[in-house]
PDB file of N, CA and C in Angstrom:
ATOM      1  N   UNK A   1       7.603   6.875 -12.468  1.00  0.00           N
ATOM      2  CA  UNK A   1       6.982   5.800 -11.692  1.00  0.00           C
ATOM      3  C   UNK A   1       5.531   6.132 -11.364  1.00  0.00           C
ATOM      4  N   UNK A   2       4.846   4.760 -11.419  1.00  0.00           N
ATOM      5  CA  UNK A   2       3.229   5.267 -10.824  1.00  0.00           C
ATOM      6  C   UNK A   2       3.125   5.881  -9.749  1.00  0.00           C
ATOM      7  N   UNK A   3       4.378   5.253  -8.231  1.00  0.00           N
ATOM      8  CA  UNK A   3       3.909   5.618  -7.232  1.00  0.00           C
ATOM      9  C   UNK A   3       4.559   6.963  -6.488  1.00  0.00           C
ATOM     10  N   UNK A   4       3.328   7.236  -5.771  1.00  0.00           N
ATOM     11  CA  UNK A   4       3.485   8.001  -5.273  1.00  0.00           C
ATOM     12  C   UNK A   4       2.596   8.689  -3.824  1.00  0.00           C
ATOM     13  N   UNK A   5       2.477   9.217  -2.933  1.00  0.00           N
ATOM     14  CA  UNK A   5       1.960   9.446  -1.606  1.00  0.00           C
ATOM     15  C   UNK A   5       0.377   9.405  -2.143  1.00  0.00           C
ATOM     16  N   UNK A   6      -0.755  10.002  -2.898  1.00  0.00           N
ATOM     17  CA  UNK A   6      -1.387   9.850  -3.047  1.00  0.00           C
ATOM     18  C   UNK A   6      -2.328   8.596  -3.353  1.00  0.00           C
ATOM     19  N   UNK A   7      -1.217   7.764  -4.041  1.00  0.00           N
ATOM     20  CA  UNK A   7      -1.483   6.400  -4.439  1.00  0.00           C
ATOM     21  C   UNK A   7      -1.270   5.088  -3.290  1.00  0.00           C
ATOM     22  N   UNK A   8      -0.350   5.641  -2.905  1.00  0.00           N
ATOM     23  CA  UNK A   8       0.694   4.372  -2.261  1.00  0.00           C
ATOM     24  C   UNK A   8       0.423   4.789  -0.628  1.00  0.00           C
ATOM     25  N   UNK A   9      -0.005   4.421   0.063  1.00  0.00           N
ATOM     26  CA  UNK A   9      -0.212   5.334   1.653  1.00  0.00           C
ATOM     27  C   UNK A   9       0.939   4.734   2.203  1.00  0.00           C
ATOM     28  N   UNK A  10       2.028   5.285   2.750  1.00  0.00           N
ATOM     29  CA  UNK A  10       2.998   4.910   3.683  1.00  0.00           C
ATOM     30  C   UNK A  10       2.211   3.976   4.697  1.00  0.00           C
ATOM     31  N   UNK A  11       3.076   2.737   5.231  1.00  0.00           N
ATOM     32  CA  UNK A  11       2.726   2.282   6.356  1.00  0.00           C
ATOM     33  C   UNK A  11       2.030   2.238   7.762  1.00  0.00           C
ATOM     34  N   UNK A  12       2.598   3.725   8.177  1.00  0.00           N
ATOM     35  CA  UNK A  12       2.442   4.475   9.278  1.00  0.00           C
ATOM     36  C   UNK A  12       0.689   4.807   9.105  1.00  0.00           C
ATOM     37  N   UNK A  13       0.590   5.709   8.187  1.00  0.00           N
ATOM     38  CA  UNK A  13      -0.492   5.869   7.309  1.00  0.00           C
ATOM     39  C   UNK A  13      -1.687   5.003   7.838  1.00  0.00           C
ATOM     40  N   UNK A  14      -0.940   3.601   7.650  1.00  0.00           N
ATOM     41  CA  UNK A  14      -2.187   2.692   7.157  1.00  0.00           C
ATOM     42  C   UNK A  14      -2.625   2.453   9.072  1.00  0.00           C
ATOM     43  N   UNK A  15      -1.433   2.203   9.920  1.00  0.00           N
ATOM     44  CA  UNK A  15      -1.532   2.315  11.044  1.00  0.00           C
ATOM     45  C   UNK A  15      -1.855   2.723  12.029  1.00  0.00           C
ATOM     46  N   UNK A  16      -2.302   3.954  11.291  1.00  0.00           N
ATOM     47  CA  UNK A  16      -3.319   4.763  12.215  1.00  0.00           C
ATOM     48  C   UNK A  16      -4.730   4.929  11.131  1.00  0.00           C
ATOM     49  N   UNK A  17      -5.226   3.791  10.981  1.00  0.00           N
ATOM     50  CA  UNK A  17      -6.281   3.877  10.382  1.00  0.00           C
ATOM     51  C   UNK A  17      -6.784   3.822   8.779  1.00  0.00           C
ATOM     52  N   UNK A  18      -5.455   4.515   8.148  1.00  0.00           N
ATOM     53  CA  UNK A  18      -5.652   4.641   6.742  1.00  0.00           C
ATOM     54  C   UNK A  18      -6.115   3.307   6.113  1.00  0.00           C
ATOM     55  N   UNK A  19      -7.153   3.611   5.313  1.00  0.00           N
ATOM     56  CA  UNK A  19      -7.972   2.351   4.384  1.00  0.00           C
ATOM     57  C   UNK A  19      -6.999   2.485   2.848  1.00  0.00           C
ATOM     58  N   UNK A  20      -6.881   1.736   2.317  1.00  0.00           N
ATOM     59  CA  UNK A  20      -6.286   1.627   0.871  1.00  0.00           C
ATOM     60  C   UNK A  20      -7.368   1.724   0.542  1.00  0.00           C
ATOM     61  N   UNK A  21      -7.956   2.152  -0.942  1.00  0.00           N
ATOM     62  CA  UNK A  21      -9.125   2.132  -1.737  1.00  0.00           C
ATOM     63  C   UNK A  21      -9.429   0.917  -2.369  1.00  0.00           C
ATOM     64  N   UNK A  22      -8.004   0.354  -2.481  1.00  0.00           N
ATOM     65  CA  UNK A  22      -8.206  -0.685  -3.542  1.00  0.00           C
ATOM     66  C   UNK A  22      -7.303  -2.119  -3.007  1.00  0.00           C
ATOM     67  N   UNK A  23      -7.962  -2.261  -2.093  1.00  0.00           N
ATOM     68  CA  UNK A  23      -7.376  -3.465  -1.259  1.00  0.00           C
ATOM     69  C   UNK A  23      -6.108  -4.843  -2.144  1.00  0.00           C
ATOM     70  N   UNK A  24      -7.252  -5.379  -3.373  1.00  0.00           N
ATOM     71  CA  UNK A  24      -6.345  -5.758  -4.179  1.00  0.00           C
ATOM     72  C   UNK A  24      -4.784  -5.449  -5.128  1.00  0.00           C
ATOM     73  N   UNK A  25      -5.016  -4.270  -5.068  1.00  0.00           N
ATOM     74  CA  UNK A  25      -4.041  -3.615  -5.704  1.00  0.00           C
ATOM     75  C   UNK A  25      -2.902  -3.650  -4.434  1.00  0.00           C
ATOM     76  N   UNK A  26      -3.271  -3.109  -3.752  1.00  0.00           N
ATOM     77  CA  UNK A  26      -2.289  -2.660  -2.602  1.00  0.00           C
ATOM     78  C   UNK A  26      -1.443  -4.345  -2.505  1.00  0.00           C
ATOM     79  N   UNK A  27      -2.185  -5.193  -2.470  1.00  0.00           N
ATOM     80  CA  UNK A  27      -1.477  -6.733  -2.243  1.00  0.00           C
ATOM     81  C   UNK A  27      -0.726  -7.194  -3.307  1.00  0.00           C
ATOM     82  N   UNK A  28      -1.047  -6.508  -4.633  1.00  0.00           N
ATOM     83  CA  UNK A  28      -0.199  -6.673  -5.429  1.00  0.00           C
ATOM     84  C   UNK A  28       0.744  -6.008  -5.490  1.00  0.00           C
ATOM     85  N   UNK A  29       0.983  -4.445  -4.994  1.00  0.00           N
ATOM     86  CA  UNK A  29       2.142  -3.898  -4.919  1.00  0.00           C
ATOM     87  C   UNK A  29       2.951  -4.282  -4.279  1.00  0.00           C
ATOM     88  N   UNK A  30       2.436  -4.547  -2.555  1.00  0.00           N
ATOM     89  CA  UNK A  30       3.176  -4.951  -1.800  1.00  0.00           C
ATOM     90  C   UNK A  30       3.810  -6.195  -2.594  1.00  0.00           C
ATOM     91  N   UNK A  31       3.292  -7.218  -2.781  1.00  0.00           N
ATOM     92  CA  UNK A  31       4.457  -8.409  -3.346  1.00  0.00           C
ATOM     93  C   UNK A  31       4.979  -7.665  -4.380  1.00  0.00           C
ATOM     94  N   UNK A  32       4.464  -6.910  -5.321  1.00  0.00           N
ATOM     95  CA  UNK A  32       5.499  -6.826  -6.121  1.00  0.00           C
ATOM     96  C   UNK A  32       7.151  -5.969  -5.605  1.00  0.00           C
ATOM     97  N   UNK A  33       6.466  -5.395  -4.527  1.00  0.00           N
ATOM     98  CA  UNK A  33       7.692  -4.128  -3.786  1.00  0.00           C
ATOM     99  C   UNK A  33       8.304  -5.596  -2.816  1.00  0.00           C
ATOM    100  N   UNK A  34       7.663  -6.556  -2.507  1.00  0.00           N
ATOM    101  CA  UNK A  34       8.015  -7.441  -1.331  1.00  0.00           C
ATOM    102  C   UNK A  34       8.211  -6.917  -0.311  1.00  0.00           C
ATOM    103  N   UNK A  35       6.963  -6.129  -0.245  1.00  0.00           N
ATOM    104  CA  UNK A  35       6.082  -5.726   1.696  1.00  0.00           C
ATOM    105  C   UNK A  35       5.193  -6.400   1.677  1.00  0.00           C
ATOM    106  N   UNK A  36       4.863  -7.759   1.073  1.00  0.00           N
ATOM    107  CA  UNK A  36       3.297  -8.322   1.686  1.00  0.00           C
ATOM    108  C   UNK A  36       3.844  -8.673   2.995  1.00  0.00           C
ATOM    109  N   UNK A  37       2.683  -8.943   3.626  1.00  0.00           N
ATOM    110  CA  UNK A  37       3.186  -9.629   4.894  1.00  0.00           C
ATOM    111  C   UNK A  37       2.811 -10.959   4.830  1.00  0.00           C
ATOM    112  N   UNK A  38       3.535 -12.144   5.526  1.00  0.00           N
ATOM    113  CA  UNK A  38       3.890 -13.101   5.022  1.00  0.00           C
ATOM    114  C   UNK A  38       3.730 -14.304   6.498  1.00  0.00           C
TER     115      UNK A  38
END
């Protein structure tokens, strides 16, 4: 699989601040995982 902690930032992660690099991507994972938020 592609993902993995380096790639993919856990939630929590993002919750205390963590930026995704690649904003678009991340929105596509999430729907594709079905975590966008909705």
């Amino acid at each position: 699989m592609l993902f993995d902690s380096q790639r993919v930032a856990p939630r929590a992660l993002q919750d205390c601040g963590y930026q995704f690099p690649y904003p678009g991507l991340e929105n596509a994972l999430r729907a594709e995982l079905g975590l966008a938020d909705s």
